[in-house]
Protein backbone atom coordinates (compact mmCIF):
# COMPACT_ATOMS: atom_id res chain seq x y z
CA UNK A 1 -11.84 -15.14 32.38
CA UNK A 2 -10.32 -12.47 31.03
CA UNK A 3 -8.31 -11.53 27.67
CA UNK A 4 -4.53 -11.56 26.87
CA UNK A 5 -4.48 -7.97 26.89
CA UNK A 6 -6.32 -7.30 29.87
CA UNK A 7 -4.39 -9.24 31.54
CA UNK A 8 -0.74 -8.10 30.20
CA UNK A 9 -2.24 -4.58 31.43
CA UNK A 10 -2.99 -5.49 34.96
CA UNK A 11 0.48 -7.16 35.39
CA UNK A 12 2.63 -4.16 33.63
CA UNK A 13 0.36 -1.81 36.56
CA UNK A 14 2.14 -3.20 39.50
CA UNK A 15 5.07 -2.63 37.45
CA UNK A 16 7.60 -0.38 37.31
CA UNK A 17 11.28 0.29 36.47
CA UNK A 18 13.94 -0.51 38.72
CA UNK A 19 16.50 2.39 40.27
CA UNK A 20 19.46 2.98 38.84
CA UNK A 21 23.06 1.29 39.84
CA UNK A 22 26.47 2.74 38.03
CA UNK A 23 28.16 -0.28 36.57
CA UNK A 24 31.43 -0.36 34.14
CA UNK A 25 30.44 0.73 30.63
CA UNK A 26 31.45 -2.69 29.66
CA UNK A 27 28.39 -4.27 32.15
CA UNK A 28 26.20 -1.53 30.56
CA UNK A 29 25.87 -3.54 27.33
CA UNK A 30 21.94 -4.22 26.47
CA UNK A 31 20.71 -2.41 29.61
CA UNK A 32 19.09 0.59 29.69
CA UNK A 33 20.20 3.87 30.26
CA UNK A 34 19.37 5.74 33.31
CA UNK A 35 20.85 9.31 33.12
CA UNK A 36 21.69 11.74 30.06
CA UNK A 37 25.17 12.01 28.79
CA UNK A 38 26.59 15.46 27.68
CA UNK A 39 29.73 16.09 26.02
CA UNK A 40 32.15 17.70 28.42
CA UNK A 41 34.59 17.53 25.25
CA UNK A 42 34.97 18.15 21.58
CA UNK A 43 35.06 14.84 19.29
CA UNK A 44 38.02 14.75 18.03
CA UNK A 45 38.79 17.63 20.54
CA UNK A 46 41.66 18.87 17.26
CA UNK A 47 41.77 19.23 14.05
CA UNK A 48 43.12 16.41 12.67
CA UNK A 49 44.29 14.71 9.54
CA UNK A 50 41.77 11.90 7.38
CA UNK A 51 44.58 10.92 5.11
CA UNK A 52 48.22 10.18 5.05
CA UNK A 53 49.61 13.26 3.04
CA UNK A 54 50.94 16.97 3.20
CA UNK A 55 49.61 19.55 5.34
CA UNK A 56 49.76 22.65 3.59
CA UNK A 57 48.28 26.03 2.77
CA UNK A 58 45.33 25.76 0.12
CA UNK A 59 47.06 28.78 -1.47
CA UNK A 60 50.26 27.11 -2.23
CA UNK A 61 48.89 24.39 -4.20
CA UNK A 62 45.86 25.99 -6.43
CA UNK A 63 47.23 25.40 -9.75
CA UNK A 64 48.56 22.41 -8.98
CA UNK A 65 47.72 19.52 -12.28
CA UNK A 66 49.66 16.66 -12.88
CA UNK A 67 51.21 18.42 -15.56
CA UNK A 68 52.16 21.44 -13.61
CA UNK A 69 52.98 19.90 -9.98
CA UNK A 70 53.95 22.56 -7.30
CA UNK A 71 57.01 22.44 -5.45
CA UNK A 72 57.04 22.56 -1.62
CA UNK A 73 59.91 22.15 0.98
CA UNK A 74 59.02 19.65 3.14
CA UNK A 75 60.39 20.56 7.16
CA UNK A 76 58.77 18.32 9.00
CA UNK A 77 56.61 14.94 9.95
CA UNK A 78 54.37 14.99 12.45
CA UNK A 79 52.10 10.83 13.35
CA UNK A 80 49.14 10.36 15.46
CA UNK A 81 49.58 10.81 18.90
CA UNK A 82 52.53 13.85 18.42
CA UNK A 83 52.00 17.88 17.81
CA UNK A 84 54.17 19.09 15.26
CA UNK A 85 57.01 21.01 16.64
CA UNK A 86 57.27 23.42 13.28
CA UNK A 87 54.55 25.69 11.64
CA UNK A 88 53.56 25.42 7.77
CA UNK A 89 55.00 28.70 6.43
CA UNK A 90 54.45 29.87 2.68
CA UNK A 91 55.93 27.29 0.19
CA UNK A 92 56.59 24.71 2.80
CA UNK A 93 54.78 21.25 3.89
CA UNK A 94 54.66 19.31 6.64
CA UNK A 95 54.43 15.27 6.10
CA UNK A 96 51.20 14.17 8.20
CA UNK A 97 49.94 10.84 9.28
CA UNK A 98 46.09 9.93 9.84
CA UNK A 99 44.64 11.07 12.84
CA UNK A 100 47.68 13.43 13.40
CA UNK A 101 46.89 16.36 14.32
CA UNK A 102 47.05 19.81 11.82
CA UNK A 103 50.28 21.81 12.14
CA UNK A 104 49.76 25.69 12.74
CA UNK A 105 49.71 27.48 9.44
CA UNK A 106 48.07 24.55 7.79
CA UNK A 107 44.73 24.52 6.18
CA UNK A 108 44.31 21.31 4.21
CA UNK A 109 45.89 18.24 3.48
CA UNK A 110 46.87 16.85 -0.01
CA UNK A 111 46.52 13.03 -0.24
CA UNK A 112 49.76 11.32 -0.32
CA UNK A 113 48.82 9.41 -3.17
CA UNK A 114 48.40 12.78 -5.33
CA UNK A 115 51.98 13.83 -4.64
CA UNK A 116 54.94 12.31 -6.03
CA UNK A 117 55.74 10.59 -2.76
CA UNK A 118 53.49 7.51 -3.67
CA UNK A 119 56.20 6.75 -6.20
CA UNK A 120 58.55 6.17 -3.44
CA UNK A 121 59.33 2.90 -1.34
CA UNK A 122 59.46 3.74 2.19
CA UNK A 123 56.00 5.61 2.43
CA UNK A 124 54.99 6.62 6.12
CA UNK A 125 58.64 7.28 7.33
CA UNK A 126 59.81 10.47 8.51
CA UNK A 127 60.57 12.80 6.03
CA UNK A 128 63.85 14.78 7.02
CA UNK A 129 64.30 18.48 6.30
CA UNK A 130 65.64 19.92 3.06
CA UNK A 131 63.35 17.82 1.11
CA UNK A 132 60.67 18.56 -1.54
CA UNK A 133 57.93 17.40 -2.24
CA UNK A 134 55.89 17.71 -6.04
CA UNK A 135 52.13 18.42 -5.35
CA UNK A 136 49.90 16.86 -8.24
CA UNK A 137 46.39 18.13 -7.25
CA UNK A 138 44.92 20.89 -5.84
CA UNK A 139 42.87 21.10 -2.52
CA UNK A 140 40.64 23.61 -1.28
CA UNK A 141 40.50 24.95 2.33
CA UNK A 142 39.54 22.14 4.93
CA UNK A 143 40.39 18.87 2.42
CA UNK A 144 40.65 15.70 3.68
CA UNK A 145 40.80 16.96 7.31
CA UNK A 146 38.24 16.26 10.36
CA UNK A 147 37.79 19.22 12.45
CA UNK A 148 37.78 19.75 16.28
CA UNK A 149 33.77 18.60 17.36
CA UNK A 150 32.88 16.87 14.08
CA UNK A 151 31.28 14.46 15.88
CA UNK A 152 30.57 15.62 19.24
CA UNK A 153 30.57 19.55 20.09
CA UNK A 154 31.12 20.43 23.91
CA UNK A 155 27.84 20.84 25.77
CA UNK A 156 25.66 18.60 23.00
CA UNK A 157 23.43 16.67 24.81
CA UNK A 158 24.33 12.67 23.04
CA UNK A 159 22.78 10.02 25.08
CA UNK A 160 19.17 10.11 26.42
CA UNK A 161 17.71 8.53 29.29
CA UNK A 162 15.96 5.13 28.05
CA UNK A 163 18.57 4.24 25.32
CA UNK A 164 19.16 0.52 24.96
CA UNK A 165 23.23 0.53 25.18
CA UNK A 166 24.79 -1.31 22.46
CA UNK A 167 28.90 -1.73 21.17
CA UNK A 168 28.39 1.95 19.46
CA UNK A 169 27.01 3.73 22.29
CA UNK A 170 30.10 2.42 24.90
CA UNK A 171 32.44 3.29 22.36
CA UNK A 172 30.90 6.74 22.56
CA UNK A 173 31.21 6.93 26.13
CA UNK A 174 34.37 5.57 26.65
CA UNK A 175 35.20 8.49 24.08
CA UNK A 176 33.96 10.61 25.91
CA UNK A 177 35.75 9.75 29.51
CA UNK A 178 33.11 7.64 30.87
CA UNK A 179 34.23 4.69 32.57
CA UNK A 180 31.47 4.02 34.57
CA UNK A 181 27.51 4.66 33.62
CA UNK A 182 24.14 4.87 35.53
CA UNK A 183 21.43 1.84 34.14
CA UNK A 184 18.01 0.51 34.99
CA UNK A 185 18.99 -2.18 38.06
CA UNK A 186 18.44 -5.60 37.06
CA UNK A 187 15.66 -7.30 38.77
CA UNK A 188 15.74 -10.31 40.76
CA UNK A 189 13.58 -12.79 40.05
CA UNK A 190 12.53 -15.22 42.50
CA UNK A 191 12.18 -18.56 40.75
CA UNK A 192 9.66 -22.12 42.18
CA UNK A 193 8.56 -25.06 40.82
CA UNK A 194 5.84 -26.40 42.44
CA UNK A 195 4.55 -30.14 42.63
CA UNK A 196 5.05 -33.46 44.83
CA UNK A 197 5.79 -35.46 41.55
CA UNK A 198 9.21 -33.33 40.84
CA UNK A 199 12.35 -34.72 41.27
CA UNK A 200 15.66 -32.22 41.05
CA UNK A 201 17.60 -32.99 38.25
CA UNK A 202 20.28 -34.95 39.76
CA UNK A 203 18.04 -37.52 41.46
CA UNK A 204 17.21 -41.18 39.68
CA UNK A 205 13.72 -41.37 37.82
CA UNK A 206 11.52 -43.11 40.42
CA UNK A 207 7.81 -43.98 39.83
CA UNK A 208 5.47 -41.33 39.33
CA UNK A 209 8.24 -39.13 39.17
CA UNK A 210 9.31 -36.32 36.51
CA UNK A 211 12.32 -34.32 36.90
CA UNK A 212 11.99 -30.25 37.03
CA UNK A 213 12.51 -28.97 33.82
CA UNK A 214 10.45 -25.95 34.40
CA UNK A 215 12.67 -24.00 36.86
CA UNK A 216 15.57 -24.24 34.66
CA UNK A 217 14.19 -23.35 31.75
CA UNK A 218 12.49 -20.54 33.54
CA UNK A 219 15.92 -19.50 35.20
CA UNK A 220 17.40 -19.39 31.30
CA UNK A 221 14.75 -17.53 29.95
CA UNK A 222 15.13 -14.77 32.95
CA UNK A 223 18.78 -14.44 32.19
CA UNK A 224 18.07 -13.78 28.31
CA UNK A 225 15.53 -11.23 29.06
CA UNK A 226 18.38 -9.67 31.50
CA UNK A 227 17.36 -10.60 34.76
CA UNK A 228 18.84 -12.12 37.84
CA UNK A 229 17.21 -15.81 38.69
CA UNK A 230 16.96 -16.68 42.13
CA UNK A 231 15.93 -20.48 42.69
CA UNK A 232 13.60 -21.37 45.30
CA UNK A 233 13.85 -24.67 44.77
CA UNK A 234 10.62 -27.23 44.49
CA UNK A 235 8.00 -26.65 47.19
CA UNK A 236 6.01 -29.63 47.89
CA UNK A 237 2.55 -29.67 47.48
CA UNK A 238 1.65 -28.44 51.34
CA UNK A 239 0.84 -24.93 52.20
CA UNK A 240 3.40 -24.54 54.86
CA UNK A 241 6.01 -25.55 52.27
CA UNK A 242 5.21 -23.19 49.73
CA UNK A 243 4.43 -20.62 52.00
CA UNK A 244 8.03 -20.57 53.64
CA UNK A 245 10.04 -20.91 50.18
CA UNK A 246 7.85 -17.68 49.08
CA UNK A 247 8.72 -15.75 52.53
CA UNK A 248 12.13 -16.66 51.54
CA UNK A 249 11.62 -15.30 47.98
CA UNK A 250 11.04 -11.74 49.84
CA UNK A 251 14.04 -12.06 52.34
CA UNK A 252 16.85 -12.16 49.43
CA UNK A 253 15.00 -9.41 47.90
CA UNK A 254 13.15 -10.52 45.30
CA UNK A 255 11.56 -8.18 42.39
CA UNK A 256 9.39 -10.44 40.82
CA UNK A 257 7.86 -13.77 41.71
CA UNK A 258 7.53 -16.93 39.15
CA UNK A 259 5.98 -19.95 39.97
CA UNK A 260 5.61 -23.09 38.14
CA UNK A 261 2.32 -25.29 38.58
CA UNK A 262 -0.19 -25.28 41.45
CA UNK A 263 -2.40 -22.49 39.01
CA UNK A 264 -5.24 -24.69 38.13
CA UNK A 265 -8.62 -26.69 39.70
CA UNK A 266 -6.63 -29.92 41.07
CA UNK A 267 -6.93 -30.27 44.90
CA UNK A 268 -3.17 -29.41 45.44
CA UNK A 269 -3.04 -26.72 43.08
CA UNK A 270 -1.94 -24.13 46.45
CA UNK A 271 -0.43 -21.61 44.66
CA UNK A 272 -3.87 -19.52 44.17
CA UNK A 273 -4.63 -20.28 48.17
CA UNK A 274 -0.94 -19.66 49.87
CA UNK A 275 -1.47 -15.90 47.21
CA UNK A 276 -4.59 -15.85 48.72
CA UNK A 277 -3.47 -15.93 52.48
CA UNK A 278 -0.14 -14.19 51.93
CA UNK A 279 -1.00 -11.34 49.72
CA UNK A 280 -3.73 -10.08 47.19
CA UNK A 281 -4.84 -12.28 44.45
CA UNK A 282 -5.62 -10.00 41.37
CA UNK A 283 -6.57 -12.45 38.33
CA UNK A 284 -6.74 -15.94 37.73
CA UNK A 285 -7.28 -17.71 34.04
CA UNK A 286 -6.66 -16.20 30.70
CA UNK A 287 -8.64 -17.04 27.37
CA UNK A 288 -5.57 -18.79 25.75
CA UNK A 289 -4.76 -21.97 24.81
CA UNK A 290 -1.83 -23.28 25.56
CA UNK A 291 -1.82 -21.27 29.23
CA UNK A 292 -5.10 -20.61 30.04
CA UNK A 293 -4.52 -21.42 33.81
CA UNK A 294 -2.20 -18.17 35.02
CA UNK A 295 -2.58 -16.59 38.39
CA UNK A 296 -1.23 -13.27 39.26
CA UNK A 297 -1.03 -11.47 42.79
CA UNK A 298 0.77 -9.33 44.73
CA UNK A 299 2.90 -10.39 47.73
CA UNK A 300 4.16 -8.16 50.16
CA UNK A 301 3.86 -5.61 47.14
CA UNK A 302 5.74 -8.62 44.73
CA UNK A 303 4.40 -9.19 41.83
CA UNK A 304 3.77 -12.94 41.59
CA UNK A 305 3.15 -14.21 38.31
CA UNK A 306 1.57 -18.19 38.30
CA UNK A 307 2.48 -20.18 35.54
CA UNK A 308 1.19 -23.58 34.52
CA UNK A 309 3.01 -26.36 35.21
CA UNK A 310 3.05 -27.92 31.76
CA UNK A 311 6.50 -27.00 30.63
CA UNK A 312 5.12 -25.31 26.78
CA UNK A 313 2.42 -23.72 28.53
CA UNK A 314 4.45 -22.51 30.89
CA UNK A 315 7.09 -20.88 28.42
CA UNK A 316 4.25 -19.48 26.34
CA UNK A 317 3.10 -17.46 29.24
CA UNK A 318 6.21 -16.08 30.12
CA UNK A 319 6.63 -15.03 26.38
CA UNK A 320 3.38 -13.11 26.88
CA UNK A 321 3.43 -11.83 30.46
CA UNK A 322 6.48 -12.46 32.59
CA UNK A 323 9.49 -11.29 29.49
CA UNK A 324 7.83 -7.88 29.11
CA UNK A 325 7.10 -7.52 32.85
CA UNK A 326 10.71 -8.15 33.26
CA UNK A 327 11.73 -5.88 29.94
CA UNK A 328 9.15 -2.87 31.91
CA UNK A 329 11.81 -3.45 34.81
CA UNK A 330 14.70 -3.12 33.04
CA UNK A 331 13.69 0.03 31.84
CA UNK A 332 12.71 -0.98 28.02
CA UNK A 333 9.59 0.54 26.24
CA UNK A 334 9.94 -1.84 23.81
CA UNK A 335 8.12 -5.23 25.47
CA UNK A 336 6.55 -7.21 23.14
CA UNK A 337 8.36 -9.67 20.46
CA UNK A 338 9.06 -8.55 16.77
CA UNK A 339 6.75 -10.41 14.37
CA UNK A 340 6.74 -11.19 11.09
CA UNK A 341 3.73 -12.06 8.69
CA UNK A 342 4.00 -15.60 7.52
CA UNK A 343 2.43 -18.00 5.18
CA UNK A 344 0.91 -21.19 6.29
CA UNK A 345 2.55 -24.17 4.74
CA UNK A 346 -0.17 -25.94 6.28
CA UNK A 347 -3.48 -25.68 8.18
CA UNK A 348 -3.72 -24.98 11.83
CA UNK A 349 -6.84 -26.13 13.84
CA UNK A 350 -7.44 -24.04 17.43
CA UNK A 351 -10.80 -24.29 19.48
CA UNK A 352 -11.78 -19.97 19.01
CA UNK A 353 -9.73 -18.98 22.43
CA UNK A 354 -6.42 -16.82 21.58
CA UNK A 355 -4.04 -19.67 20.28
CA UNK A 356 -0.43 -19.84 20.34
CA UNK A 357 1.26 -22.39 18.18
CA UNK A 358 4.90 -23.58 17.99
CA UNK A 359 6.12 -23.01 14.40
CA UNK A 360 9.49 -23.13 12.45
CA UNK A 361 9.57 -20.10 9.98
CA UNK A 362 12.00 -20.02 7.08
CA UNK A 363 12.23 -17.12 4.33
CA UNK A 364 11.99 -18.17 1.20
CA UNK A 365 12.02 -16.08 -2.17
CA UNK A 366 11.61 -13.35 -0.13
CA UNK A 367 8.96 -14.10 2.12
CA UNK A 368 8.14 -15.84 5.04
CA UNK A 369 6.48 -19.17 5.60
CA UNK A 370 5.89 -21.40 8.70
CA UNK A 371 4.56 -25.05 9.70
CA UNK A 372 4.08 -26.47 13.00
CA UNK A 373 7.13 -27.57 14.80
CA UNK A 374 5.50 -30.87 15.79
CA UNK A 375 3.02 -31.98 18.07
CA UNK A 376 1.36 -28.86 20.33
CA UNK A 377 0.62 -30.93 23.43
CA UNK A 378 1.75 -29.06 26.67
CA UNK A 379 4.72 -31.51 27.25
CA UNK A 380 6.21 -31.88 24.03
CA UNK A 381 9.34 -30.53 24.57
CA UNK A 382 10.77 -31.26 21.32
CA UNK A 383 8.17 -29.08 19.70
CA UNK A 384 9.64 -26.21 21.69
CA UNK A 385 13.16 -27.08 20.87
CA UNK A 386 12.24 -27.49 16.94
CA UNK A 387 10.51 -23.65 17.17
CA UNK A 388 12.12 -20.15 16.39
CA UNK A 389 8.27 -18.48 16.84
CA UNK A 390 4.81 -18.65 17.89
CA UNK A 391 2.09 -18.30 15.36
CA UNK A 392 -0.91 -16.59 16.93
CA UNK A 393 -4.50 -17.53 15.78
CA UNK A 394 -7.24 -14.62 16.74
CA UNK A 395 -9.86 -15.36 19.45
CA UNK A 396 -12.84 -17.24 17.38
CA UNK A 397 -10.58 -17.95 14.53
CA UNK A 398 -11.17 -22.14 14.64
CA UNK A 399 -8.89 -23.24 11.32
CA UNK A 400 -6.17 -21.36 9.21
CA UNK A 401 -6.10 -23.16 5.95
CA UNK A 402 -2.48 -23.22 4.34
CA UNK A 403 -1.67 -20.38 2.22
CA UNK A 404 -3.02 -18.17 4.45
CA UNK A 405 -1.25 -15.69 6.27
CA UNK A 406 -0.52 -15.41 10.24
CA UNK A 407 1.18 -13.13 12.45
CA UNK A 408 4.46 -14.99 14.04
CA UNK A 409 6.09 -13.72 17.44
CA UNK A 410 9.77 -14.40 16.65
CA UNK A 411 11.54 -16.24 19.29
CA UNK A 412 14.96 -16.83 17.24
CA UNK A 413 15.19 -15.90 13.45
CA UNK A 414 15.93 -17.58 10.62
CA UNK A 415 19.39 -18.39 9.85
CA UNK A 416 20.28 -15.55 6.98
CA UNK A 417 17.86 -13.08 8.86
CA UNK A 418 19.31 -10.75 11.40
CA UNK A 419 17.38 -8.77 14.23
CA UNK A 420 17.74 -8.10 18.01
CA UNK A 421 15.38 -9.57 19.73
């Protein structure tokens, strides 16, 4: 039997990240990027105004106080999205919207709001020729303008290979002329359930019968990691059944196996035998508890990643192994969960094997605290549902008496507390 991180190692081995696809920048949110952007442009690519004013020359309005206001003729108006048509001459102004860009001759821009145009009604129309304006403050050279490559200079190197793309980073490329944008592929992940006693979720209860939960909630958790699910289906407990469906698996071009159930000692536990047969077994068991039973193999060069068939043990193995298998795929060096340091609101028993525990965790005054979201049997669903994190008790560690402190893998955090996952 072999340790959690032994075995996280040997699956991230046989994995690696996917080629790159070009997809719209607006499909490029959350993946990873797969190719360096460099500026082909300046950002803004002109100098351009940060206020609604007066573009003028710096010299014309030195000693202008409120008390001593300088007088300029005003012979023109220029908005965002136009070129002004005249050039800012000594003594003169040019009226100049935000973003607009600087008329020749100009040099800064005086605030329209220190001029005595913001006395006036009818601020941000077009000022018409012939008119003056009273400056109340003076600006120095470059005031309350944003020059040509501010933010971006031609030829700067602004996005790196292995950048998680978020809202700012398409608004930077659809700045810079980039409609589409090169990303990690998405892997496809082929998806069974395993077991005679499964019923598909549309079919009556029947005796002896449960229906399949796990491939579901497997098929969810592979699109919030950013994968594609592809479901198998439920292969019955016969070799040439689960065989076939895993042969399938390969002909749509899977990327990564998951199975459900068939992982453990029980005479129709197949999966470890049909991995066997088909392809290279590399590990089987894991000293954890809830999970202990997880194969992992290779098929046709697949990874194939076993998971109990108990629907929490099963989702607390993904957590450790399949999400940052998938995450490794994607591209990601980030793999493993945030976690936060909590305090036990009450004690936690676990038998000395690496234990994972379904907890709620709240902040309070400041700091964290968590209690068990229920009962930790490997079908209590509910317990799941109740839990934003899994408390993790150290190999040998037997109790945790409340008060004391335990590291938390966050699934979902608290409501007030904000963090991507």
């Amino acid at each position: 039997m072999i340790s959690v991180e032994e075995a996280l190692a040997e699956i991230l081995s046989h994995v690696r990240p996917l080629e790159s696809e070009r997809v719209p920048i607006l499909e490029a949110l959350g993946r990873v990027l797969a190719e360096e952007i460099v500026a082909d442009a300046d950002i803004p690519p002109f100098d351009n105004s940060a206020m609604d004013g007066y573009a003028v020359r710096a010299a014309d309005v030195a000693a202008a106080t409120p008390d001593s206001p300088v007088r300029l003729a005003v012979i023109g108006h220029v908005a965002a999205g136009h070129v002004a048509r005249e050039r800012v001459m000594p003594g003169t102004a040019i009226r100049i919207m935000t973003g607009a860009p600087l008329p020749e001759g100009a040099d800064a821009v005086v605030p329209i709001e220190d001029t005595d145009d913001g006395d006036r009604s009818g601020r941000g129309q077009p000022e018409l020729p012939g008119r003056v304006v009273e400056v109340r403050q003076a600006v120095s050279v470059g005031d309350h303008l944003r020059p040509a490559g501010e933010a971006v200079r031609r030829g700067e190197r602004v996005l790196e290979p292995g950048q998680v793309i978020r809202p700012q980073e398409i608004g930077l490329l659809a700045s810079l002329g980039h409609e589409t944008v090169a990303v990690h592929r998405r892997p496809r992940v082929a998806i069974l359930a395993t077991g005679d006693e499964l019923l598909a979720v549309h079919e009556p209860p029947a005796p002896g019968k449960i229906r399949s939960s796990n491939e579901y909630t497997h098929a969810a958790l592979v699109m919030r990691t950013g994968g594609i699910p592809l479901r198998l289906g439920i292969a019955r407990d016969h070799v040439a059944d689960l065989t076939a469906r895993l042969r399938t698996g390969l002909e749509v071009g899977a990327d990564l196996f998951l199975t459900s159930g068939g992982v453990s000692v029980g005479d129709y536990d197949l999966v470890k035998k049909v991995l066997g047969a088909e392809g290279q077994m590399q590990f089987w068991q894991v000293n954890m508890k809830p999970g202990r039973p997880l194969a992992f193999g290779l098929l046709a060069g697949v990874p194939l990643i076993g998971l109990p068939g108990n629907p929490t043990s099963a989702m607390v193995s993904f957590e450790q192994f399949a999400r940052p298998a998938i995450l490794k795929m994607l591209g990601h060096t980030r793999l493993d969960r945030p976690t936060v340091r909590a305090i036990l609101d009450e004690p936690i028993r676990s038998r000395g094997q690496r234990g994972y525990v379904w907890v709620v965790v709240a902040r309070r005054e400041g700091r964290y605290h968590a209690r068990r979201a229920g009962g930790q049997g490997s079908g209590v669903l509910t317990s799941m549902v109740r839990a934003n994190g899994l408390a993790v008790v150290p190999e040998g560690t037997c109790w945790l008496e409340a008060g004391s402190q335990v590291t938390v893998q966050m699934l979902d955090w608290p409501e007030g507390v904000e963090s991507d996952l």
